[in-house]
C-alpha atoms as a PDB file:
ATOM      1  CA  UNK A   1       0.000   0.000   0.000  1.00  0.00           C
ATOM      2  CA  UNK A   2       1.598   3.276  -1.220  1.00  0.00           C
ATOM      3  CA  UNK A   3       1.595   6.353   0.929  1.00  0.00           C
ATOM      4  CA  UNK A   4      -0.398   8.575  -1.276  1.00  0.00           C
ATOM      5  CA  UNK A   5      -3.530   6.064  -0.966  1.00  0.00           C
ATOM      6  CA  UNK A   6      -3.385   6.058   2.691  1.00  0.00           C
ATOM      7  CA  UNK A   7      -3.210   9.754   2.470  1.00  0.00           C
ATOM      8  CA  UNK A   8      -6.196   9.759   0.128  1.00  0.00           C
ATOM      9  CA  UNK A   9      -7.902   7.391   2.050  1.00  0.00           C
ATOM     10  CA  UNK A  10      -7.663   8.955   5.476  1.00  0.00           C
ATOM     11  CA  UNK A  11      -8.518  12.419   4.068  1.00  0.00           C
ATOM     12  CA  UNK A  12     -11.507  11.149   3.438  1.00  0.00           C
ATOM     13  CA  UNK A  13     -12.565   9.322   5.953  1.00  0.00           C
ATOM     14  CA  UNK A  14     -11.022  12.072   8.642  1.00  0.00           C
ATOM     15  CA  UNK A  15     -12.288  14.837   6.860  1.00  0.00           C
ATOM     16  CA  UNK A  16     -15.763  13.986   6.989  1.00  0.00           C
ATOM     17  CA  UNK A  17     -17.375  14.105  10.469  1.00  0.00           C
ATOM     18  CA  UNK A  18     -14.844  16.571  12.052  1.00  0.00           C
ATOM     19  CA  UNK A  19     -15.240  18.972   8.766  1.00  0.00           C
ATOM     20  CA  UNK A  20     -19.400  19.160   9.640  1.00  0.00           C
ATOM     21  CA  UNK A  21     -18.478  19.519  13.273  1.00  0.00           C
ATOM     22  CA  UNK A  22     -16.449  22.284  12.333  1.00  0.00           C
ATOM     23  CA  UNK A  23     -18.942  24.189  10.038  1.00  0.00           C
ATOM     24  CA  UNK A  24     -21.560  23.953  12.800  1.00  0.00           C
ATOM     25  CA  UNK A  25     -18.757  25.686  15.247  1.00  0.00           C
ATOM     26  CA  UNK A  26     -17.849  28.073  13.022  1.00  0.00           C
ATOM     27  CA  UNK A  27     -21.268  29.122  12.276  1.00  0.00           C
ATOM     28  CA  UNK A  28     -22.672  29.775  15.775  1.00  0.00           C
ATOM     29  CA  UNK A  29     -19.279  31.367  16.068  1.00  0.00           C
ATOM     30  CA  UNK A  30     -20.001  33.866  13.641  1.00  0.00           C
ATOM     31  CA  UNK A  31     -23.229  35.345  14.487  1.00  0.00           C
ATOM     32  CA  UNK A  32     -22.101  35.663  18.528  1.00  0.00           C
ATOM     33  CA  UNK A  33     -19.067  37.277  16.903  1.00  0.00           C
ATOM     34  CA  UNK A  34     -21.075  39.872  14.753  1.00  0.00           C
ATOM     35  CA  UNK A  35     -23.694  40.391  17.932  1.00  0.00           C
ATOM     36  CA  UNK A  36     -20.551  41.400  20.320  1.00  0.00           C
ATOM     37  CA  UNK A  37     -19.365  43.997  17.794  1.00  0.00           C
ATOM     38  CA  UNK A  38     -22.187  45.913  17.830  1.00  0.00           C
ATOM     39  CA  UNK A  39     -22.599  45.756  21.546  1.00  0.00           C
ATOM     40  CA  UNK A  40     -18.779  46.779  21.709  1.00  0.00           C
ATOM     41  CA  UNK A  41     -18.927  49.720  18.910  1.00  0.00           C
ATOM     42  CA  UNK A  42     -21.618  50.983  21.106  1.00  0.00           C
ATOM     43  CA  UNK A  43     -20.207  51.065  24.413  1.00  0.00           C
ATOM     44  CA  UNK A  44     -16.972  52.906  22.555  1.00  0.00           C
ATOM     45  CA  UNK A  45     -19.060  55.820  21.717  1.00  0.00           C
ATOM     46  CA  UNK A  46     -20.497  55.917  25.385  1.00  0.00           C
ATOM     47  CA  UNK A  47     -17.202  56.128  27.120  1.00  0.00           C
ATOM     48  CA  UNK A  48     -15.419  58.366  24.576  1.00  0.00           C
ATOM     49  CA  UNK A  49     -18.155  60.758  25.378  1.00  0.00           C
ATOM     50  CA  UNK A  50     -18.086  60.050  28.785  1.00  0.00           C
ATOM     51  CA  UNK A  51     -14.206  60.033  29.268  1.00  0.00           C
ATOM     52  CA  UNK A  52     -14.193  64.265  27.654  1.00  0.00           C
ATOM     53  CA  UNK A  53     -16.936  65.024  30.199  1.00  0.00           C
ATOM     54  CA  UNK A  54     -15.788  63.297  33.365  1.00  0.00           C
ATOM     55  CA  UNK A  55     -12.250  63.899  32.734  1.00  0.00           C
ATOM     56  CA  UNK A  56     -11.635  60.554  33.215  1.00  0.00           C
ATOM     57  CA  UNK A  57      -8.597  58.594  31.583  1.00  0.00           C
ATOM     58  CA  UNK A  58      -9.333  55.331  32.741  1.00  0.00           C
ATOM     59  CA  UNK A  59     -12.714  55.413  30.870  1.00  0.00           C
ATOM     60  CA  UNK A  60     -10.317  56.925  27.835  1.00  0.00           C
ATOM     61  CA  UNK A  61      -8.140  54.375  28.358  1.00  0.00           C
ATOM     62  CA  UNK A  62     -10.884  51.466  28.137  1.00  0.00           C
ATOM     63  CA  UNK A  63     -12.696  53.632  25.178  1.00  0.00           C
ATOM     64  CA  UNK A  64      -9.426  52.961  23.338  1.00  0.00           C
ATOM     65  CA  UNK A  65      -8.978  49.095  24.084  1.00  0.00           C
ATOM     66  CA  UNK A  66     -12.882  48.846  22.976  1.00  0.00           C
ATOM     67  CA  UNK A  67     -11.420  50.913  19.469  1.00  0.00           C
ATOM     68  CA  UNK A  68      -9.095  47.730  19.269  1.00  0.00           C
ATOM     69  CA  UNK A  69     -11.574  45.604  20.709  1.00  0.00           C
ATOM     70  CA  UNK A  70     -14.434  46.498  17.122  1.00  0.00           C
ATOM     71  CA  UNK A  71     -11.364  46.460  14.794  1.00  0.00           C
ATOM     72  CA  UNK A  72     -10.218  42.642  16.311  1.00  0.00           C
ATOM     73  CA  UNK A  73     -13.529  41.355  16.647  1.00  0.00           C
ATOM     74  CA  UNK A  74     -14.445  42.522  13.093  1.00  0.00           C
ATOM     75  CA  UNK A  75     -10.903  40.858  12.056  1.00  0.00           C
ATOM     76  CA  UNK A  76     -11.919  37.585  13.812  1.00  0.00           C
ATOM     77  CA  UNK A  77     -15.392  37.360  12.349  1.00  0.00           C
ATOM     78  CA  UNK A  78     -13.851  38.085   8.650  1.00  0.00           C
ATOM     79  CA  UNK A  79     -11.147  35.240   9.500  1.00  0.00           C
ATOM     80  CA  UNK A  80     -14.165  32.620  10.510  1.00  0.00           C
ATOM     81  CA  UNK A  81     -16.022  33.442   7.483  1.00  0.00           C
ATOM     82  CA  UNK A  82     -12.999  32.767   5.151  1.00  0.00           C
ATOM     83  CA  UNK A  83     -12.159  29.709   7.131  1.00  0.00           C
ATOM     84  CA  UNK A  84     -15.562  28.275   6.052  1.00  0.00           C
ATOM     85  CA  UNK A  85     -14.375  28.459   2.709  1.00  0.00           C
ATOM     86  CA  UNK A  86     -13.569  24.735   1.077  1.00  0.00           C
ATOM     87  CA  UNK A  87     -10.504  23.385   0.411  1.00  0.00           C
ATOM     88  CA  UNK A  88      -9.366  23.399  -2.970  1.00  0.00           C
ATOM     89  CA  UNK A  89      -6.106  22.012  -5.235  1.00  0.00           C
ATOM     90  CA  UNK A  90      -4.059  24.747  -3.994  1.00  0.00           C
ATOM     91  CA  UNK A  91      -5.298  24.796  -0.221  1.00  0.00           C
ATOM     92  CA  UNK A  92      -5.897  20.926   0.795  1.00  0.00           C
ATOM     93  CA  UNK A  93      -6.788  22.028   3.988  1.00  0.00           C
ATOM     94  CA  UNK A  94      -8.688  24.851   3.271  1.00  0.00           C
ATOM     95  CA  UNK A  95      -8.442  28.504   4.708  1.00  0.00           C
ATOM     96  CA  UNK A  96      -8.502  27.160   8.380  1.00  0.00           C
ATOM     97  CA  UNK A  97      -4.858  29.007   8.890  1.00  0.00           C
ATOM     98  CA  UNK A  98      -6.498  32.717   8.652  1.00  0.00           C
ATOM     99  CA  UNK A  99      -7.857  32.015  11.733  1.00  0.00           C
ATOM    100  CA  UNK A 100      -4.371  32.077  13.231  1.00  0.00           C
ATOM    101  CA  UNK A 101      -3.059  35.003  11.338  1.00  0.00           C
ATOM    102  CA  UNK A 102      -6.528  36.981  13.181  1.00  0.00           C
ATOM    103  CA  UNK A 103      -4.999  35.509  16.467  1.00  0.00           C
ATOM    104  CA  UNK A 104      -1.178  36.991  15.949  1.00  0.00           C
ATOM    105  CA  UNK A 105      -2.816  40.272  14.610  1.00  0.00           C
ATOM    106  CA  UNK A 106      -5.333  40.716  17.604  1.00  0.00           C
ATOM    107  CA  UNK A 107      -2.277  39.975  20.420  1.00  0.00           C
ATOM    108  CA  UNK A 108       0.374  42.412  18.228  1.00  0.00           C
ATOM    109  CA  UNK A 109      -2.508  45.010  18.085  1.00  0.00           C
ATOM    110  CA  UNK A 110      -2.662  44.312  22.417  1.00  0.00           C
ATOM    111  CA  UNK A 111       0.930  45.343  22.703  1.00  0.00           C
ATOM    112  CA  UNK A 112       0.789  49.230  21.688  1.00  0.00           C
ATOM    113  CA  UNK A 113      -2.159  49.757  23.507  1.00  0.00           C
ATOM    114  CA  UNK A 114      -0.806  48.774  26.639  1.00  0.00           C
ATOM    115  CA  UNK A 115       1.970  50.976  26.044  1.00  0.00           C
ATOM    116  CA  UNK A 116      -0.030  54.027  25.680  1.00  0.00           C
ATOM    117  CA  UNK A 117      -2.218  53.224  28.334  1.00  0.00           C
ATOM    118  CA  UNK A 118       0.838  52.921  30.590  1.00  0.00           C
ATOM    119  CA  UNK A 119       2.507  56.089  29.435  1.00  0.00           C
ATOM    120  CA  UNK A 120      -0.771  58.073  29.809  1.00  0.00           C
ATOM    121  CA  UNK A 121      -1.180  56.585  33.340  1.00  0.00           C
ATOM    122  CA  UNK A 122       2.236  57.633  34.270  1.00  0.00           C
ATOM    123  CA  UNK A 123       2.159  61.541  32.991  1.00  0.00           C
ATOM    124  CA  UNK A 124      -1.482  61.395  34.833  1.00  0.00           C
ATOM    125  CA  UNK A 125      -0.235  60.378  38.368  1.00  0.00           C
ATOM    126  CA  UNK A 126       2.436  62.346  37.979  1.00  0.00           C
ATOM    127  CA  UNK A 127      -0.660  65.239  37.723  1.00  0.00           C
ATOM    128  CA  UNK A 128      -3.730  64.041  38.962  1.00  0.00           C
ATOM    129  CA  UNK A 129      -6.879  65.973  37.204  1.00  0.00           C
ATOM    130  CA  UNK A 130     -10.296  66.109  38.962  1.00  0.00           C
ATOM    131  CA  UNK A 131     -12.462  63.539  37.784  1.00  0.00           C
ATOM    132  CA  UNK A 132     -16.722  63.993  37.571  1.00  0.00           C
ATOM    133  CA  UNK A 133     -17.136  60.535  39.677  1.00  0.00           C
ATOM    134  CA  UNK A 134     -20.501  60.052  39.966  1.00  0.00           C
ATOM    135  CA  UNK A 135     -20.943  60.180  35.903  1.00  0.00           C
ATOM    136  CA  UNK A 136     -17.818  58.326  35.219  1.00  0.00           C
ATOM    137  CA  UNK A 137     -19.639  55.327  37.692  1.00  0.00           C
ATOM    138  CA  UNK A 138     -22.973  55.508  35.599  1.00  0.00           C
ATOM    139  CA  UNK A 139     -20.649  54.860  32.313  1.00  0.00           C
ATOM    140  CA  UNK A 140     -18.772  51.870  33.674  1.00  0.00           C
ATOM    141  CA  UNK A 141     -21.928  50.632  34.532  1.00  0.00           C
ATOM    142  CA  UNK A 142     -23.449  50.780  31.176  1.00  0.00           C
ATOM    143  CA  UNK A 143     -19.789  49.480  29.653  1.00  0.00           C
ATOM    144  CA  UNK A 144     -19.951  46.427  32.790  1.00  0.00           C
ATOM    145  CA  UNK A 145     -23.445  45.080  31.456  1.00  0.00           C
ATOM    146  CA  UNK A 146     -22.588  45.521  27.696  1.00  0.00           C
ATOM    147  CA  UNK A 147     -19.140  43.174  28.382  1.00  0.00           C
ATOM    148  CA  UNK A 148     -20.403  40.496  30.185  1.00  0.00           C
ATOM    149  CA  UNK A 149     -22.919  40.140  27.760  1.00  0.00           C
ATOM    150  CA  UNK A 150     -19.914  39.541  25.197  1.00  0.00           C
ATOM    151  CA  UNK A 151     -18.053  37.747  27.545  1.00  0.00           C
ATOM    152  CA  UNK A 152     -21.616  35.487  28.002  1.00  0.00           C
ATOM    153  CA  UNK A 153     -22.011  35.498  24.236  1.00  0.00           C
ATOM    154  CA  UNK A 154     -17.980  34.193  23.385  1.00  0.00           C
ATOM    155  CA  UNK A 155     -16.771  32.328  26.556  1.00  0.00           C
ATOM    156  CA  UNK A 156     -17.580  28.777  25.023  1.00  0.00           C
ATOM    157  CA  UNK A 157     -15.632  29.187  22.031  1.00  0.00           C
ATOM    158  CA  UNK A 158     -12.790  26.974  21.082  1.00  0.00           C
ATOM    159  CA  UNK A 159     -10.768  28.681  18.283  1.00  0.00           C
ATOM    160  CA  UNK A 160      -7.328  30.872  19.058  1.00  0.00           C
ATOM    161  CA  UNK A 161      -8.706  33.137  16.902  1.00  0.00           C
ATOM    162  CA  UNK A 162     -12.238  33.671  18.905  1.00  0.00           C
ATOM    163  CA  UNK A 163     -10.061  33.227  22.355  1.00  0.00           C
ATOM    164  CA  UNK A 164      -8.141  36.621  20.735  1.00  0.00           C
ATOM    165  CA  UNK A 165     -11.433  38.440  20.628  1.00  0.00           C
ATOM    166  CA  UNK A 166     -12.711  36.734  24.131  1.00  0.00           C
ATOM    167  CA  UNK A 167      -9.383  38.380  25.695  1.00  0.00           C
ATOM    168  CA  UNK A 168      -9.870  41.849  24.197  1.00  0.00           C
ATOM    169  CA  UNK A 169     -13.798  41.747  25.870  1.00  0.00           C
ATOM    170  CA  UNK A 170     -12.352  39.849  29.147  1.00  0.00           C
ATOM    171  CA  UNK A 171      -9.834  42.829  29.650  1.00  0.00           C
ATOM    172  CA  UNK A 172     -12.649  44.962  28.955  1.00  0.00           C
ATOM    173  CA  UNK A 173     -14.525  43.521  31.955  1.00  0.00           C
ATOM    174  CA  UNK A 174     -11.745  44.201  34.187  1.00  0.00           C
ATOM    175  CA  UNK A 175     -10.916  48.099  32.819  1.00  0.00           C
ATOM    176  CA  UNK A 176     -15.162  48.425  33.475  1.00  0.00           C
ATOM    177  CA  UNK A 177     -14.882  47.083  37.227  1.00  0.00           C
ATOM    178  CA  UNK A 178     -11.723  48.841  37.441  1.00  0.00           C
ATOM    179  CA  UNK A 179     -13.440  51.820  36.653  1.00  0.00           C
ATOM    180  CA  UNK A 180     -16.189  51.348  38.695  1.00  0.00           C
ATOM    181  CA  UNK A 181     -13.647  50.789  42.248  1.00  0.00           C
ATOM    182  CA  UNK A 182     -12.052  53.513  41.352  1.00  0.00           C
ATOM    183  CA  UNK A 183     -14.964  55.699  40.882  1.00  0.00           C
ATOM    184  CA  UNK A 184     -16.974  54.654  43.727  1.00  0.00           C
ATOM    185  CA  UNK A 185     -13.452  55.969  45.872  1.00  0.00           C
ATOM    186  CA  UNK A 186     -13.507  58.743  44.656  1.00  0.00           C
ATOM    187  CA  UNK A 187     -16.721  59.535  44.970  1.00  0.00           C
ATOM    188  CA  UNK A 188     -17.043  58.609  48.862  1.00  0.00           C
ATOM    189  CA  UNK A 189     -13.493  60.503  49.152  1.00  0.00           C
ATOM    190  CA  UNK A 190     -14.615  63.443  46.934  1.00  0.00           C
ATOM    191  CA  UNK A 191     -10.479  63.448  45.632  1.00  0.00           C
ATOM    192  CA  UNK A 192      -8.247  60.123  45.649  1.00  0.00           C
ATOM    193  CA  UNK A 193      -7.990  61.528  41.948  1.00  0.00           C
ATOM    194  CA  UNK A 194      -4.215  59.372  42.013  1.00  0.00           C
ATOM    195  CA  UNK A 195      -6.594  56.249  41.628  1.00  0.00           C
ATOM    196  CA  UNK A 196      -7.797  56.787  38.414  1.00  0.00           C
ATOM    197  CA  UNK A 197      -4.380  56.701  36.087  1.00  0.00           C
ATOM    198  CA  UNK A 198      -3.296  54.078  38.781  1.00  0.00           C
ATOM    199  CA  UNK A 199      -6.080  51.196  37.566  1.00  0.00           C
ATOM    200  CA  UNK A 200      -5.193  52.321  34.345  1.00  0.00           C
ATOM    201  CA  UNK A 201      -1.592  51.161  34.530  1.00  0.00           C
ATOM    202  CA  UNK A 202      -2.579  47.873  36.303  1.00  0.00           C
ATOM    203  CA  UNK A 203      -5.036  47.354  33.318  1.00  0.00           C
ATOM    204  CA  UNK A 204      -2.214  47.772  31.083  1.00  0.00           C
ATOM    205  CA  UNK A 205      -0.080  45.454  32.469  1.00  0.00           C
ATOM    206  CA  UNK A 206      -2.764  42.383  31.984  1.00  0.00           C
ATOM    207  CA  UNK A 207      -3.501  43.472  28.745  1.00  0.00           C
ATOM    208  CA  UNK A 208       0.509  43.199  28.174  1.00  0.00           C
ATOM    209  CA  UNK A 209       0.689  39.700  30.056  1.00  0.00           C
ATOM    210  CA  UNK A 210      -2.767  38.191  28.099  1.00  0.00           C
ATOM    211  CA  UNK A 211      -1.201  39.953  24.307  1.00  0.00           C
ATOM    212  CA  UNK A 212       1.964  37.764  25.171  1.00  0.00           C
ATOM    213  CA  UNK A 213      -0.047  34.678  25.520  1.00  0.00           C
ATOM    214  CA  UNK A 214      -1.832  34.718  22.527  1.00  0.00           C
ATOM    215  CA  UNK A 215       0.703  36.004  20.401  1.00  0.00           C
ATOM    216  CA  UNK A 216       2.805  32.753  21.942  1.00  0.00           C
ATOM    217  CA  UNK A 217       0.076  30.767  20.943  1.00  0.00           C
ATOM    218  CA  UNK A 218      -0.143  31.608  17.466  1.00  0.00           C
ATOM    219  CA  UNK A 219       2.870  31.956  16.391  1.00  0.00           C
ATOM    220  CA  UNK A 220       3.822  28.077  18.044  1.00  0.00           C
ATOM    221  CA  UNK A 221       0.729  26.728  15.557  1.00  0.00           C
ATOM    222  CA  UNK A 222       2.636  29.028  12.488  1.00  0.00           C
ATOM    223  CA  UNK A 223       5.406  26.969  13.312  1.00  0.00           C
ATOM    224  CA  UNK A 224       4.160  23.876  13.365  1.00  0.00           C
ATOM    225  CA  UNK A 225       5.800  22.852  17.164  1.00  0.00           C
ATOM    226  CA  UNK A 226       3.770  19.738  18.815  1.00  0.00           C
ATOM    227  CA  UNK A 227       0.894  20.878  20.552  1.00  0.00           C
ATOM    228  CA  UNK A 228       1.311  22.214  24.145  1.00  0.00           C
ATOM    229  CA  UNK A 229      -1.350  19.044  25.393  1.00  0.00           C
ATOM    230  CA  UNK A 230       0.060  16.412  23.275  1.00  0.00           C
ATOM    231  CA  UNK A 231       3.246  14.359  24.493  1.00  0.00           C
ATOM    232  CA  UNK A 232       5.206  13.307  21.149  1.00  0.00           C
ATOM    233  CA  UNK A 233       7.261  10.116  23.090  1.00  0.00           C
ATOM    234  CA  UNK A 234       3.631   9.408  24.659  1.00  0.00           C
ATOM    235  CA  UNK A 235       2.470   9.173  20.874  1.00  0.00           C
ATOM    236  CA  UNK A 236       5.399   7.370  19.807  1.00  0.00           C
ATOM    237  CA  UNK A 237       5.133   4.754  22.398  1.00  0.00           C
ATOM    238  CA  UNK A 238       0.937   4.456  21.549  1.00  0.00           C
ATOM    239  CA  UNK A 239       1.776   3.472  18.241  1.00  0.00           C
ATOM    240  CA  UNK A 240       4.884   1.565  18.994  1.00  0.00           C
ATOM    241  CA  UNK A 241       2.571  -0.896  21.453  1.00  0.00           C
ATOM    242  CA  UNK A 242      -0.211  -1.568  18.641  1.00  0.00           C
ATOM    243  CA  UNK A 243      -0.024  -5.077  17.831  1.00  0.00           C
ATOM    244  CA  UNK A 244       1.934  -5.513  14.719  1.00  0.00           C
ATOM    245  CA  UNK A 245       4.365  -2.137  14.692  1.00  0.00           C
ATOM    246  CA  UNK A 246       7.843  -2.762  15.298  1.00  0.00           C
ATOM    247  CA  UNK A 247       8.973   0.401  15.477  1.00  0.00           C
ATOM    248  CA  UNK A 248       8.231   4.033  14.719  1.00  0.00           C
ATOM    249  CA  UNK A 249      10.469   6.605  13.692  1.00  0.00           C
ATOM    250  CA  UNK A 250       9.949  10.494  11.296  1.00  0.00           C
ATOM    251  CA  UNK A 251       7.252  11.381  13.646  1.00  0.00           C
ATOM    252  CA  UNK A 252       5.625  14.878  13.326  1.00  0.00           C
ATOM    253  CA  UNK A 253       2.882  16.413  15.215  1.00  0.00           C
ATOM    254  CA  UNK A 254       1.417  19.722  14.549  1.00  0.00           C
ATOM    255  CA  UNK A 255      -1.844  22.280  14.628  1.00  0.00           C
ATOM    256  CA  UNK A 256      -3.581  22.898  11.664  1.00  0.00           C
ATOM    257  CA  UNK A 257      -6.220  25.619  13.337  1.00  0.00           C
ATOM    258  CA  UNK A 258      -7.071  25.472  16.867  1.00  0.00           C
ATOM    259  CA  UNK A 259      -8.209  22.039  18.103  1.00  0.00           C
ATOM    260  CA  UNK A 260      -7.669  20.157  14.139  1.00  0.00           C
ATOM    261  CA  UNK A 261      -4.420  18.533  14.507  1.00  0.00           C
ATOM    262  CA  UNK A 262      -1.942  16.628  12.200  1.00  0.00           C
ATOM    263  CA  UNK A 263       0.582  13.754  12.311  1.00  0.00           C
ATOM    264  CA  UNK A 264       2.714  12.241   9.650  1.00  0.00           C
ATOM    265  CA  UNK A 265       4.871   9.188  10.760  1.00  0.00           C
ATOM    266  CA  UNK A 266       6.833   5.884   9.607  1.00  0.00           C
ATOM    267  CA  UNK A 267       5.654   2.699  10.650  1.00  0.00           C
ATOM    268  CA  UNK A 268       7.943  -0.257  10.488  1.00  0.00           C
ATOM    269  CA  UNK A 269       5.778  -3.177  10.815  1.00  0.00           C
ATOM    270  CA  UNK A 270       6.355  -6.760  11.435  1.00  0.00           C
ATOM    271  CA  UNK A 271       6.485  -9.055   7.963  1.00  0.00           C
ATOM    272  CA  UNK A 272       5.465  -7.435   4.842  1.00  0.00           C
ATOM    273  CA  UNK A 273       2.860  -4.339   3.973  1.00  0.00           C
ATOM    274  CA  UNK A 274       0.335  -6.210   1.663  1.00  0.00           C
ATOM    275  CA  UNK A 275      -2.807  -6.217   3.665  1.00  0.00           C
ATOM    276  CA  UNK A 276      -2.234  -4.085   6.337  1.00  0.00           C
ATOM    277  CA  UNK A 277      -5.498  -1.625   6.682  1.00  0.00           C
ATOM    278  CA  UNK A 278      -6.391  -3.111   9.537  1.00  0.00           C
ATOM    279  CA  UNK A 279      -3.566  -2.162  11.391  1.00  0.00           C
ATOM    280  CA  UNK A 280      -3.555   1.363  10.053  1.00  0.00           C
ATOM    281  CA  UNK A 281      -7.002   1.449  11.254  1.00  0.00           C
ATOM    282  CA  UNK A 282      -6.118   0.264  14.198  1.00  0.00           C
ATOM    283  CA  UNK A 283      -3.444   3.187  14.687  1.00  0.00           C
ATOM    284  CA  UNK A 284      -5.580   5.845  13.383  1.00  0.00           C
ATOM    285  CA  UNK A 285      -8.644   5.165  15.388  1.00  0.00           C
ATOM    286  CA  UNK A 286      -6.180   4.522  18.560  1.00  0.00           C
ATOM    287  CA  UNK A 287      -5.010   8.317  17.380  1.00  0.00           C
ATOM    288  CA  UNK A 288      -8.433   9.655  17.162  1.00  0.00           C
ATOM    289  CA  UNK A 289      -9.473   8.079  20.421  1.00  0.00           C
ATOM    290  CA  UNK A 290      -6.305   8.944  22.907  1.00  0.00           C
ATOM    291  CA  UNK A 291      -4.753  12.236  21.550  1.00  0.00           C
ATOM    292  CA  UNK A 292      -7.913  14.039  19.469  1.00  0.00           C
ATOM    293  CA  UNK A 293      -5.346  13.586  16.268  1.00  0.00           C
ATOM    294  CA  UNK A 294      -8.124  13.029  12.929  1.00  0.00           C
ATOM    295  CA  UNK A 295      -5.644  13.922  10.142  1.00  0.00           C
ATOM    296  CA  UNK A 296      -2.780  11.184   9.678  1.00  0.00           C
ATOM    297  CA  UNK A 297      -0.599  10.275   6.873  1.00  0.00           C
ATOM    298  CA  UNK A 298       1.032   6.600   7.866  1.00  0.00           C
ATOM    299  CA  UNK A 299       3.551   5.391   5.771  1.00  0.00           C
ATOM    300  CA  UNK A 300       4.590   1.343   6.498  1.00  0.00           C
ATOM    301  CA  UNK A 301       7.635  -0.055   6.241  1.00  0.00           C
ATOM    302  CA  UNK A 302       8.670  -3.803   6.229  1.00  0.00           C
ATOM    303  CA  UNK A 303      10.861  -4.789   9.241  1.00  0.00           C
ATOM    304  CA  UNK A 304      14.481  -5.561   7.941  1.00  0.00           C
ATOM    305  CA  UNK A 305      14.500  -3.555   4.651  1.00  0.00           C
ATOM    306  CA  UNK A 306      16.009  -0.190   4.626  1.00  0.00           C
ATOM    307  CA  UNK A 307      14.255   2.850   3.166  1.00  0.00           C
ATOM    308  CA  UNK A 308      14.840   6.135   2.309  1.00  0.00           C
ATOM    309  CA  UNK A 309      14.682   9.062   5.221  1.00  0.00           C
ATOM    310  CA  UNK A 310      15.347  12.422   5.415  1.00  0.00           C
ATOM    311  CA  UNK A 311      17.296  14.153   8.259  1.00  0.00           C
ATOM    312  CA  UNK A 312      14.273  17.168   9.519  1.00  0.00           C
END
């Protein structure tokens, strides 16, 4: 059995199932996706209006993470809709990547707006300004309810690419409650005005610490490392105790978009390769069963003969 039939075969076979499990994903994904946009365009307007009234630069501050917030969102909900797109002769496995270019956009976009967020915070406490509390309170308030509802709307959502947007409205959360402390302080204090470029900085900081994660994320699925829940020996040593491998050796695991991954490998069996789908389907469905790994390409080898590698 050649290697290009397997592949064929298992392409599919794999494809199948997992591609109308994805399509059903993607497409609940998509319309929570559009639904938080619109509440997060409209809770940018209400605290860039109310940051210039109240004087407030923490509500400034979180107006500009929710102008980053619309443009990632909108980024990750054109990403899903491309991803939907079938494969073709070029793209065998479709447009799925896109979604992890969104991902490494959204966390690089993180980065600079912590910065400024953190520089603004620091000329501020170095010069507090009075701040209109009780108004700055009412619009954290209104900017609280409208996040959680995201949050609600995206927190059971698989992809790196939706997790990007789920971070930007998570961080949103916090900047609203932040808000809201610091308000209510200086409220009852009538002055603490040091508070409100203080939160600020904090925010920036865990917007800095959450942009490294995902950009980490992303850019370890660009280049193709094993996934961070998948042990490569433990795979190895799966497939080396299936009754009739002798040995297994050009291993690779990798991500193809979050939660689809990949493995190519060479399986030295014992005897000859003529008639040997049942223990490929042994492997694969031990694959599919153990490590959540649907897209293999197996390549047997008879025990004893030498073949043809490559040093990667």
């Amino acid at each position: 059995m050649s290697a290009g039939h397997d592949h064929a075969h298992d392409h599919a076979h794999g494809h199948g199932g997992h591609a109308h499990a994805h399509g059903a994903d993607r497409e609940g994904e998509r319309w929570k996706l559009a639904v938080t946009i619109g509440l997060t365009a409209t809770i940018l307007v209400a605290e860039v209006v109310g940051g210039v009234l109240t004087h407030s630069l923490a509500l400034l501050s979180d107006a500009g993470h929710m102008f980053s917030d619309v443009v990632a969102q909108a980024l990750s909900l054109a990403a899903v809709i491309l991803a939907a797109r079938p494969a073709d002769s070029r793209r065998t496995y479709g447009w799925h990547r896109i979604e992890i270019l969104a991902a490494l956009i959204n966390g690089l976009t993180l980065f600079p707006l912590a910065g400024g967020i953190l520089w603004k915070g620091y000329l501020r406490l170095h010069s507090p300004v009075a701040v209109e509390s009780g108004a700055m309170l009412i619009v954290a308030g209104v900017g609280l309810a409208a996040n959680l509802a995201g949050m609600w709307l995206l927190h059971d959502l698989k992809s790196l690419n939706a997790k990007g947007a789920y971070l930007h409205i998570l961080f949103d959360t916090l900047s609203s409650v932040a808000v809201m402390i610091a308000g209510a302080i200086m409220y009852k204090l009538n002055g603490a005005y040091w508070l409100d470029p203080s939160l600020s900085m904090l925010i920036g900081v865990l917007i800095l610490y959450s942009a490294y994660r995902l950009v980490r994320e992303a850019v370890d699925v660009l280049l193709e490392t094993v996934p961070r829940n998948i042990d490569l020996a433990g795979v190895a040593s799966a497939i080396d105790k299936t009754d009739g491998v002798s040995a297994v050796h050009d291993l690779h695991i990798w991500t193809i978009t979050s939660g689809m991954y990949a493995l190519s490998a060479h399986i030295v069996v014992l005897g000859h390769t003529e008639g040997n789908d049942e223990l490929l389907n042994r492997v694969k469905q031990m694959l599919l069963r153990e490590f959540k790994i649907a897209h293999t390409t197996l390549q047997l080898e008879s025990e004893g003969i030498e073949h043809i590698g490559h040093v990667c």
